[in-house]
Protein backbone atom coordinates (compact mmCIF):
# COMPACT_ATOMS: atom_id res chain seq x y z
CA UNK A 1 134.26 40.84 211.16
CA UNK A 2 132.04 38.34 212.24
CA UNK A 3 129.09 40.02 210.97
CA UNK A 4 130.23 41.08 207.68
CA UNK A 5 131.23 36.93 207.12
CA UNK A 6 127.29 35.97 207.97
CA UNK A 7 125.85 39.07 205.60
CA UNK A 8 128.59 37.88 202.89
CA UNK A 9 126.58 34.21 203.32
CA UNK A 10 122.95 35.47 203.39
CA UNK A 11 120.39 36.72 200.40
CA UNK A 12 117.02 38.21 199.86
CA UNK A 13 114.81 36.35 196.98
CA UNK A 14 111.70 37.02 196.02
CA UNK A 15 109.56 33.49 195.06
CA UNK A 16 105.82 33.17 193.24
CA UNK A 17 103.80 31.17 195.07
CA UNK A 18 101.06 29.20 193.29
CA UNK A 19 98.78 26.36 193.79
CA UNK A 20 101.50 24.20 193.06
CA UNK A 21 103.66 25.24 195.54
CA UNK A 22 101.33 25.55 198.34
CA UNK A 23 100.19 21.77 197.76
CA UNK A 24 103.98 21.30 197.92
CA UNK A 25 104.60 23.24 201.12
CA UNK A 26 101.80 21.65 203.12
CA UNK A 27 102.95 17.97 201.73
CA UNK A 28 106.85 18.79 202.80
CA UNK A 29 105.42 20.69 206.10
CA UNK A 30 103.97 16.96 206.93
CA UNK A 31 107.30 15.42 206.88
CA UNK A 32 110.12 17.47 206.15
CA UNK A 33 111.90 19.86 209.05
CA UNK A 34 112.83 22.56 205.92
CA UNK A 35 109.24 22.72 204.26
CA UNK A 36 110.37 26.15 203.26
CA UNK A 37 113.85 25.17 201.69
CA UNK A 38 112.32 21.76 200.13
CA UNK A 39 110.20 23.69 198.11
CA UNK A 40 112.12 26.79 196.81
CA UNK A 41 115.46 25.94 196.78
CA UNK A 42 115.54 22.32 196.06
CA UNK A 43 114.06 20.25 192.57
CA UNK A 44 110.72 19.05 194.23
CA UNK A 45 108.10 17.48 191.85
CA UNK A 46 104.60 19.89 192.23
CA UNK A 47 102.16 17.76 193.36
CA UNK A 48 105.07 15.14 195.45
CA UNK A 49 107.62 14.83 197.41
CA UNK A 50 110.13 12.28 195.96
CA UNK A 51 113.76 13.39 195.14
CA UNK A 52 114.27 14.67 198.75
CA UNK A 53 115.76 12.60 200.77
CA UNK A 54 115.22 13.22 204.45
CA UNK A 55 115.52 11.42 207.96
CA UNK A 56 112.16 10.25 209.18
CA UNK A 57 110.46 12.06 212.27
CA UNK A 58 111.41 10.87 215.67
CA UNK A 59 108.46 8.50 217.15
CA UNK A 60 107.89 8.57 220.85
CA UNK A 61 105.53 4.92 220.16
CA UNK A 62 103.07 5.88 223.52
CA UNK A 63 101.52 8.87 224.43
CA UNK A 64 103.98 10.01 226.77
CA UNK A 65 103.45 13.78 227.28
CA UNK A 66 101.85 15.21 230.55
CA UNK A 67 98.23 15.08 229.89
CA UNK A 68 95.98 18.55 230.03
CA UNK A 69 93.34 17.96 232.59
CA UNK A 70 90.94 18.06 229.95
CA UNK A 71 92.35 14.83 228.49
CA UNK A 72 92.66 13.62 232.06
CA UNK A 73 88.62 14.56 232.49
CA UNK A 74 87.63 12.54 228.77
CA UNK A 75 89.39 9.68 229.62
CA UNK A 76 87.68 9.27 232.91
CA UNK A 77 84.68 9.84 231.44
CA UNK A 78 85.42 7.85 228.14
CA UNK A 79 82.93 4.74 227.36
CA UNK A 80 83.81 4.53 223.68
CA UNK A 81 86.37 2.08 223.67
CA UNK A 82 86.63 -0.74 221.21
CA UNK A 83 88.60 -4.07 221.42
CA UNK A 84 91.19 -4.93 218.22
CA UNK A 85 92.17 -8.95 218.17
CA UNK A 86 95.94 -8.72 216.83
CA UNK A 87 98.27 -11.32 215.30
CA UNK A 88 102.06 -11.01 216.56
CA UNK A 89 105.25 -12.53 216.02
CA UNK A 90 105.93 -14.38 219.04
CA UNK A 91 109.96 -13.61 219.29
CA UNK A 92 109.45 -10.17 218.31
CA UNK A 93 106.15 -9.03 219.65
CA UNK A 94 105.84 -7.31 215.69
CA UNK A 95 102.08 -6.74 215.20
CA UNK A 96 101.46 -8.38 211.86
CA UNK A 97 97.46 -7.38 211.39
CA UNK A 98 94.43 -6.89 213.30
CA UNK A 99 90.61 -7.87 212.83
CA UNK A 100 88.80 -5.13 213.22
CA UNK A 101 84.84 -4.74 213.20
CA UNK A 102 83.45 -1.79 211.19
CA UNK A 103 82.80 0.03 214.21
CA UNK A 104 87.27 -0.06 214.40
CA UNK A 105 87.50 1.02 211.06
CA UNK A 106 85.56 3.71 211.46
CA UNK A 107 87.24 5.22 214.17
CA UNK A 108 90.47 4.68 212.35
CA UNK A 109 88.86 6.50 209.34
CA UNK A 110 88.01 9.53 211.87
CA UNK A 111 91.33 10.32 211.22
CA UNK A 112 90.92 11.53 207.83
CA UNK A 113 88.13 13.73 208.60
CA UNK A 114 89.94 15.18 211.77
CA UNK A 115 91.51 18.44 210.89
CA UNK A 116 95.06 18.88 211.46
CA UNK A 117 94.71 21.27 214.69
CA UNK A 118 92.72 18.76 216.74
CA UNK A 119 95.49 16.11 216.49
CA UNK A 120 97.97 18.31 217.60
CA UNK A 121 95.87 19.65 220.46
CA UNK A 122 95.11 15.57 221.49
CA UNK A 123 98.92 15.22 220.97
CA UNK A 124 99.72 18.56 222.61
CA UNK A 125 101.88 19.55 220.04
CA UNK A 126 104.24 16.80 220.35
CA UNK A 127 102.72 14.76 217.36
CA UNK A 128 106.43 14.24 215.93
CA UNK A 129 105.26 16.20 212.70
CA UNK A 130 108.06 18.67 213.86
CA UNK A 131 106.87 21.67 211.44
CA UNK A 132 103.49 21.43 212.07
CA UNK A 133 104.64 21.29 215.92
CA UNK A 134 106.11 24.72 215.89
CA UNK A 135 103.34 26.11 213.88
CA UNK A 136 100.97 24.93 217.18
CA UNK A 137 102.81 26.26 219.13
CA UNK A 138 103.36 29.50 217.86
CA UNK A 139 99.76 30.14 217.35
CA UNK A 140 99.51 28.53 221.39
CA UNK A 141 102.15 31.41 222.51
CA UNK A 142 101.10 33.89 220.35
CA UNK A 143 99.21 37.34 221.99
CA UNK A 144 96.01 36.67 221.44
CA UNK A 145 96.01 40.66 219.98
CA UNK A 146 97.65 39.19 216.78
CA UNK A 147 94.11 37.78 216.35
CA UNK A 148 90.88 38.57 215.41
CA UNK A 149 88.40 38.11 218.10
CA UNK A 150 87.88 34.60 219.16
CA UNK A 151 89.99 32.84 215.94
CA UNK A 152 92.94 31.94 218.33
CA UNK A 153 90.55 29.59 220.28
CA UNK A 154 88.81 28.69 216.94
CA UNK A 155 92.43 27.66 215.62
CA UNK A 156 93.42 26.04 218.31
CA UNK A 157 90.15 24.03 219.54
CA UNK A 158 89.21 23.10 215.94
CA UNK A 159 85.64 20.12 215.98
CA UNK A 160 85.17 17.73 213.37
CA UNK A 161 82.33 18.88 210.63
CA UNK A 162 78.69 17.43 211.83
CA UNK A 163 78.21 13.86 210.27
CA UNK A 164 81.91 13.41 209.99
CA UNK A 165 83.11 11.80 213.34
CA UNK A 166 82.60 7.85 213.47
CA UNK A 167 79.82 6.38 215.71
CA UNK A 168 82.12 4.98 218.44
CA UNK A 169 85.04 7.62 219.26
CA UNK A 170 87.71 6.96 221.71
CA UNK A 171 89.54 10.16 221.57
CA UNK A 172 86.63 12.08 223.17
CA UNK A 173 88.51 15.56 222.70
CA UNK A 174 87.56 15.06 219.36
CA UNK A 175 84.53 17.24 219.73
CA UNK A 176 81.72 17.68 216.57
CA UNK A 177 80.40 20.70 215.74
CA UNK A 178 76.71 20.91 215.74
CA UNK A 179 75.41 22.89 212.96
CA UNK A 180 71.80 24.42 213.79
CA UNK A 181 71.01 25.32 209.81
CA UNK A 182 69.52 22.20 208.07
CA UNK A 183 72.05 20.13 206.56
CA UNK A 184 71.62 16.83 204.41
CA UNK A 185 73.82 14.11 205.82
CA UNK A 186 76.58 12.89 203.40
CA UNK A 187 76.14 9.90 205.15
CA UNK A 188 73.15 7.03 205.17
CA UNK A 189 73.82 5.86 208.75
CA UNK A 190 76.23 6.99 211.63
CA UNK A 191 79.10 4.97 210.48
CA UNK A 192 81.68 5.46 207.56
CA UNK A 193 81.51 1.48 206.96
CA UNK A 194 78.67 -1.36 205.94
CA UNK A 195 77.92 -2.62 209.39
CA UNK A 196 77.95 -5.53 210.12
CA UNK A 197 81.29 -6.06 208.52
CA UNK A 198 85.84 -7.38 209.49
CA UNK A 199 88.13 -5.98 207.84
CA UNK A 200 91.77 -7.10 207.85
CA UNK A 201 94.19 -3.91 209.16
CA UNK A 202 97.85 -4.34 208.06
CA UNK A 203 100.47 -2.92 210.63
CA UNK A 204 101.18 -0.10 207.54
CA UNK A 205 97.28 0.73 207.13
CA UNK A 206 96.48 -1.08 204.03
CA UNK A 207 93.40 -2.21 204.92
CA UNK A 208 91.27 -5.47 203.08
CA UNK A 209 88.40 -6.59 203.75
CA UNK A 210 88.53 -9.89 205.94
CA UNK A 211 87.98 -12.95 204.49
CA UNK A 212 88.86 -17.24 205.23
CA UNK A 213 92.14 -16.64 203.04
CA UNK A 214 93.47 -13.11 203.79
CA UNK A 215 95.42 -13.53 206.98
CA UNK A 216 96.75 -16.57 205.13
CA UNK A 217 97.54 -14.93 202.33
CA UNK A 218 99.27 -12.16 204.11
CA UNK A 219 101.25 -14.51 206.09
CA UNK A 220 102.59 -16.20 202.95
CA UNK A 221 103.54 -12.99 201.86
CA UNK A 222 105.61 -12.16 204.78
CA UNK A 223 106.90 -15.67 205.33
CA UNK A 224 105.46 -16.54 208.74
CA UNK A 225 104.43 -19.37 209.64
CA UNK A 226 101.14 -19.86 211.92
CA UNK A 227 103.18 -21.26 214.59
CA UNK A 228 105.46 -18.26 214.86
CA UNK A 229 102.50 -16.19 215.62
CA UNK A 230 100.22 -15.28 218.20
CA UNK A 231 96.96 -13.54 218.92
CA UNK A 232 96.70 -11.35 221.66
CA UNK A 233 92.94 -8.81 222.30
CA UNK A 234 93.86 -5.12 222.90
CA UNK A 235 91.38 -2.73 224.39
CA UNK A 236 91.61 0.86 222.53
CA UNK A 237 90.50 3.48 225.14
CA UNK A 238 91.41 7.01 224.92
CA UNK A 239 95.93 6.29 225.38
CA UNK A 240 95.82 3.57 223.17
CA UNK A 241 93.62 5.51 220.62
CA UNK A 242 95.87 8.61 220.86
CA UNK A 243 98.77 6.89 220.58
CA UNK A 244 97.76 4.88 217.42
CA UNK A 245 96.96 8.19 215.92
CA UNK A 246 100.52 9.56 216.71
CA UNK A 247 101.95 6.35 215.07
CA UNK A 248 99.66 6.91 211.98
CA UNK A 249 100.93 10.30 211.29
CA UNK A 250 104.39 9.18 212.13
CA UNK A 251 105.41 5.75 211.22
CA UNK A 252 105.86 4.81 207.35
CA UNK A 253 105.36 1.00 207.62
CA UNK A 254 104.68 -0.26 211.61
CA UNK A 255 101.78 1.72 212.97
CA UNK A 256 100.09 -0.82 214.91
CA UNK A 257 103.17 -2.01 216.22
CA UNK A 258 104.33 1.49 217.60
CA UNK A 259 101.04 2.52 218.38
CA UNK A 260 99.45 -0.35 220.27
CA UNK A 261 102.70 -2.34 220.96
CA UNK A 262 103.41 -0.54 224.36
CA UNK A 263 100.17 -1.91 225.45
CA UNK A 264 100.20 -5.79 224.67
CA UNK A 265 101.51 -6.36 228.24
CA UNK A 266 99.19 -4.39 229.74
CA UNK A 267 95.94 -6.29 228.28
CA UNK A 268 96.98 -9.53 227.56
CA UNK A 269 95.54 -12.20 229.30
């Protein structure tokens, strides 16, 4: 009886898939827990993802998950790490910008040249992108048989194309991969940015360049006053970095805050 009620409930449809929908898919597989049903049986603009509403992904704000002993071995062995002065809001400890140097920006614009398997191997497939999670983790548990040759490991220890990685790199399991043909640098130098150079990091990513009036001006636009704020200096090693990432893919408006907040305490004077 019981089986004939779930068959009653259940159907078989056939769906064309084209480029449209595949942008769609991997935009809703970013954010959604139903990619599948976002896309084929709901209205979903092609190239968006507005008209769906859906509850956000749940953030664990540090780097909580028991580290590989891989991640154990970079962060001994990790002398890339750069130092982020932050402003705060004294009663709530809400980070309201950092100064970063170019050499922070950089590393914070590593992350959109990092392909999508190397974050969730940093994050060990607890990144809180829950679809892209179980996809991980499939390919993880999977035999490698299902494969061909070596493309399990390929998937699943993807590098960062040469002359794409940033200068300074916290998250040393961020590997490049070293091309031996002869390739033309898109890049002048070894950084993304004009060095010297401060820019002005929002806690939702909009970055600005720094100038005399820009922490000012975003002040005024929050309605802080100076003397409800603070600044504190946090050193980014490999947690801090790998945590800020997690926030980034995570958080809609607070990523400093969720990402480096945990470790104010620890580094301030």
């Amino acid at each position: 009886m019981g089986s004939r009620d779930w068959s009653s409930r259940i159907r078989e449809m056939c769906v064309q898939v084209s480029k449209a929908e595949v942008i769609c898919l991997l935009a809703r597989s970013l954010v959604s827990e139903s990619p599948i049903s976002d896309v084929f049986l709901t209205d979903v603009p092609a190239y968006g993802t507005v008209g769906i509403q859906m509850k956000p992904p749940k953030l664990v704000s540090t780097f909580s998950s028991p580290a590989s002993e891989s991640l154990q071995k970079d962060e001994q062995n990790n002398d890339d790490s750069l130092n982020l002065k932050v402003t705060l809001v004294k009663s709530t400890q809400e980070i309201l910008f950092g100064e970063a140097t170019n050499e922070f920006f950089d590393f914070m614009c590593s992350f959109l040249t990092t392909p999508i398997g190397s974050m969730m191997r940093v994050l060990e497939g607890q990144s809180g992108l829950k679809c892209m999670d179980n996809l991980y983790t499939s390919v993880l548990e999977l035999d490698p048989n299902w494969f061909h040759s070596s493309n399990k490991c390929g998937l699943l220890d993807l590098c960062i194309a040469q002359d794409h990685n940033c200068k300074k790199q916290p998250i040393k399991s961020f590997n490049t991969k070293h091309i031996l043909e002869h390739l033309i640098s898109p890049r002048w130098s070894n950084n993304f940015t004009v060095e010297p150079s401060m820019f002005l990091v929002p806690d939702d990513f909009q970055v600005k360049p720094l100038s005399a009036t820009s922490s000012f001006l975003l002040l005024k636009k929050l309605e802080i006053s100076f003397s409800q704020t603070e600044e504190r200096c946090v050193t980014v090693g490999m947690k801090e970095a790998i945590s800020l990432l997690k926030a980034a893919l995570t958080s809609t408006s607070s990523a400093l805050t969720k990402g480096l907040g945990p470790f104010l305490q620890k580094h301030s004077p």
